[in-house]
Protein backbone atom coordinates (compact mmCIF):
# COMPACT_ATOMS: atom_id res chain seq x y z
CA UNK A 1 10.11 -26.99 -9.23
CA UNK A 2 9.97 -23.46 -10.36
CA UNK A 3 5.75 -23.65 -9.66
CA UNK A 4 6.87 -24.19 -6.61
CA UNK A 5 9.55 -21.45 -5.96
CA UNK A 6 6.72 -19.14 -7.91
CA UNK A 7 4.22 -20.17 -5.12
CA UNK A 8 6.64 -18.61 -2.24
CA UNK A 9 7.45 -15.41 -4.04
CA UNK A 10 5.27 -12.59 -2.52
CA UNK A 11 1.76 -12.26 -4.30
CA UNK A 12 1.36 -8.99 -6.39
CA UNK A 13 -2.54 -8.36 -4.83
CA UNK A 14 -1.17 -8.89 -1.17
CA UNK A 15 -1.50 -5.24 0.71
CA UNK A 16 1.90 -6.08 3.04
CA UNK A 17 3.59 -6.12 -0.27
CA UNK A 18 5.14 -2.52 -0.86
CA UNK A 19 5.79 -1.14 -4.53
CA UNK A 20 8.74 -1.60 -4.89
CA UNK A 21 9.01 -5.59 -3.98
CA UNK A 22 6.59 -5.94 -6.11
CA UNK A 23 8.61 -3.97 -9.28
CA UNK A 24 12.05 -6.08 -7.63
CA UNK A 25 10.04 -9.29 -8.32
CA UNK A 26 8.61 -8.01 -11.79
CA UNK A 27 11.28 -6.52 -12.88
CA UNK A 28 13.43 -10.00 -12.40
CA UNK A 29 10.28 -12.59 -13.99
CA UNK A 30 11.09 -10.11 -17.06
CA UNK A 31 14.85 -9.96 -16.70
CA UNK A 32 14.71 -14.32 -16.31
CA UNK A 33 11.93 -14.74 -19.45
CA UNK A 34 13.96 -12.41 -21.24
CA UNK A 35 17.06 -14.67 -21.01
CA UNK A 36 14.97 -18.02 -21.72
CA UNK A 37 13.14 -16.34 -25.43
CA UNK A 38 16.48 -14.19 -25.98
CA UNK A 39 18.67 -15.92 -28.76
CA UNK A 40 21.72 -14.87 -26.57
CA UNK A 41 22.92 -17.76 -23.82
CA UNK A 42 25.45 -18.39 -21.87
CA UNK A 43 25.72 -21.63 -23.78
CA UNK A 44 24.15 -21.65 -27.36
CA UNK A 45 21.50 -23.68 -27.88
CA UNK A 46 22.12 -25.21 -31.37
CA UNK A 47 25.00 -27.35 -29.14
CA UNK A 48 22.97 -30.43 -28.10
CA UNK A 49 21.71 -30.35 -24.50
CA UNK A 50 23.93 -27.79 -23.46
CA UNK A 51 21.81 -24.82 -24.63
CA UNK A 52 18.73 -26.52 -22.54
CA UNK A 53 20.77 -27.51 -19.52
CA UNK A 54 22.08 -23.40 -19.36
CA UNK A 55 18.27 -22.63 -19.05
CA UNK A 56 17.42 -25.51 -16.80
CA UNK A 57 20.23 -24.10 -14.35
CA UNK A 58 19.64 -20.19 -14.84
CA UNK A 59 16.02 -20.42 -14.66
CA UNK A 60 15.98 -22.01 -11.11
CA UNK A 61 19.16 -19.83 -10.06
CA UNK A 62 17.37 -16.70 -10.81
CA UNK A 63 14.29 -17.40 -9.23
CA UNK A 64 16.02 -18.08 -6.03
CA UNK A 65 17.90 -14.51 -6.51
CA UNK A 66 14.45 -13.06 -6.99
CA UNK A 67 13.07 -14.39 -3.79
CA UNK A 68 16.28 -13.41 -1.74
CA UNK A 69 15.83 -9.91 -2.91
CA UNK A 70 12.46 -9.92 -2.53
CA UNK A 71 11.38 -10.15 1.23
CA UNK A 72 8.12 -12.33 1.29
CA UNK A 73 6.25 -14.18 3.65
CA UNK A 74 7.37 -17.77 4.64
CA UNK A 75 5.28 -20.87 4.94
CA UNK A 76 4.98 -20.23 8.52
CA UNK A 77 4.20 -16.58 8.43
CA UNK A 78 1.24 -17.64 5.32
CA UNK A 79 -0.07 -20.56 7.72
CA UNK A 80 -0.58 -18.46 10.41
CA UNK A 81 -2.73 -15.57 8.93
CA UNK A 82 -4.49 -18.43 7.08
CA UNK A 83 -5.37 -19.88 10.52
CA UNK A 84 -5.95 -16.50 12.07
CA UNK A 85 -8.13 -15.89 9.04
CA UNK A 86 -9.91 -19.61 10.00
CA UNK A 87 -10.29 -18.86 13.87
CA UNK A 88 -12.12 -15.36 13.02
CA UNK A 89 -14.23 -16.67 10.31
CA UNK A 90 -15.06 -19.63 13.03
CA UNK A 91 -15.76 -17.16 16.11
CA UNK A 92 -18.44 -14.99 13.71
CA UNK A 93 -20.07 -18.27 12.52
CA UNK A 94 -20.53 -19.46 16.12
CA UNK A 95 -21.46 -15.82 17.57
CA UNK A 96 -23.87 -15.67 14.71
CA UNK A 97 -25.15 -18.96 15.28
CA UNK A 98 -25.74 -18.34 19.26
CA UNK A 99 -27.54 -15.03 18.28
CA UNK A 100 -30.15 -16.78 15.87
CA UNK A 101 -30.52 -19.32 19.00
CA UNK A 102 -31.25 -16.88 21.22
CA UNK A 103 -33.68 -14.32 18.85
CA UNK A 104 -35.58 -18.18 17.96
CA UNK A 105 -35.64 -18.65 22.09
CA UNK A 106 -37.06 -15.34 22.29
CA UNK A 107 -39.57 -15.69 19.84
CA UNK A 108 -40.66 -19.40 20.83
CA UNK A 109 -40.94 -17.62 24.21
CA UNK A 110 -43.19 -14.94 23.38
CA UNK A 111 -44.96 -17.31 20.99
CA UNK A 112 -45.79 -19.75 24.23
CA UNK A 113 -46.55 -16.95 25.74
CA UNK A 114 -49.18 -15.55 23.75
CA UNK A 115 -50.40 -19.65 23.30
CA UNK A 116 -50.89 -19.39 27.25
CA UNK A 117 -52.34 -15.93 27.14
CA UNK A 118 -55.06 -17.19 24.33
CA UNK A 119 -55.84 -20.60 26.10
CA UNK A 120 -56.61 -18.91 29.59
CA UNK A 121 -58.40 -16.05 28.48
């Protein structure tokens, strides 16, 4: 579950991401990791199952915080510059292909060409 929260928080190399999102976001991953290796809970943990069940419920709570007061990207937002990413990539490949076409046509052209010039003298 929290992979998963992780995987919607902005990423740290994106270039839309300003500086200070990006310290918001650090700043609370070190303010939540803090909490889960600090000896000081909100319930102690040498009480059985309580202690984990504190972290279990502040973990996910704070990660949540973090992405409200962090403005990413959603799903949608991701999907579509991954397809707009996909549709350029795609229109270079086939312009690229269509010019190699055409310099081959060119050349099989001025290769018959010279065939023809050869054969009739």
């Amino acid at each position: 579950m929290a992979h998963h929260t992780l995987h919607h928080l902005p990423h740290p190399q994106d270039p839309a991401v300003t500086r200070p999102v990006k310290a918001y976001a650090i700043a609370g991953l070190v303010v939540i990791f803090a909490y889960v290796v600090s000896p000081v809970d909100i319930v102690p943990d040498f009480i059985p199952l309580g202690g984990w069940v504190d972290d279990l419920v502040v973990v996910p709570l704070g990660l949540a915080l973090i992405r409200k007061f962090t403005p990413g990207f959603s799903i949608v937002e991701k999907r579509e510059r991954a397809q707009a990413g996909i549709k350029r990539i795609l229109f270079w490949t086939i312009f690229t292909f269509a010019i190699a076409i055409l310099l081959v046509l060119i050349w099989l052209g001025f290769l018959i060409y010279l065939i023809v010039k050869l054969i009739t003298g």
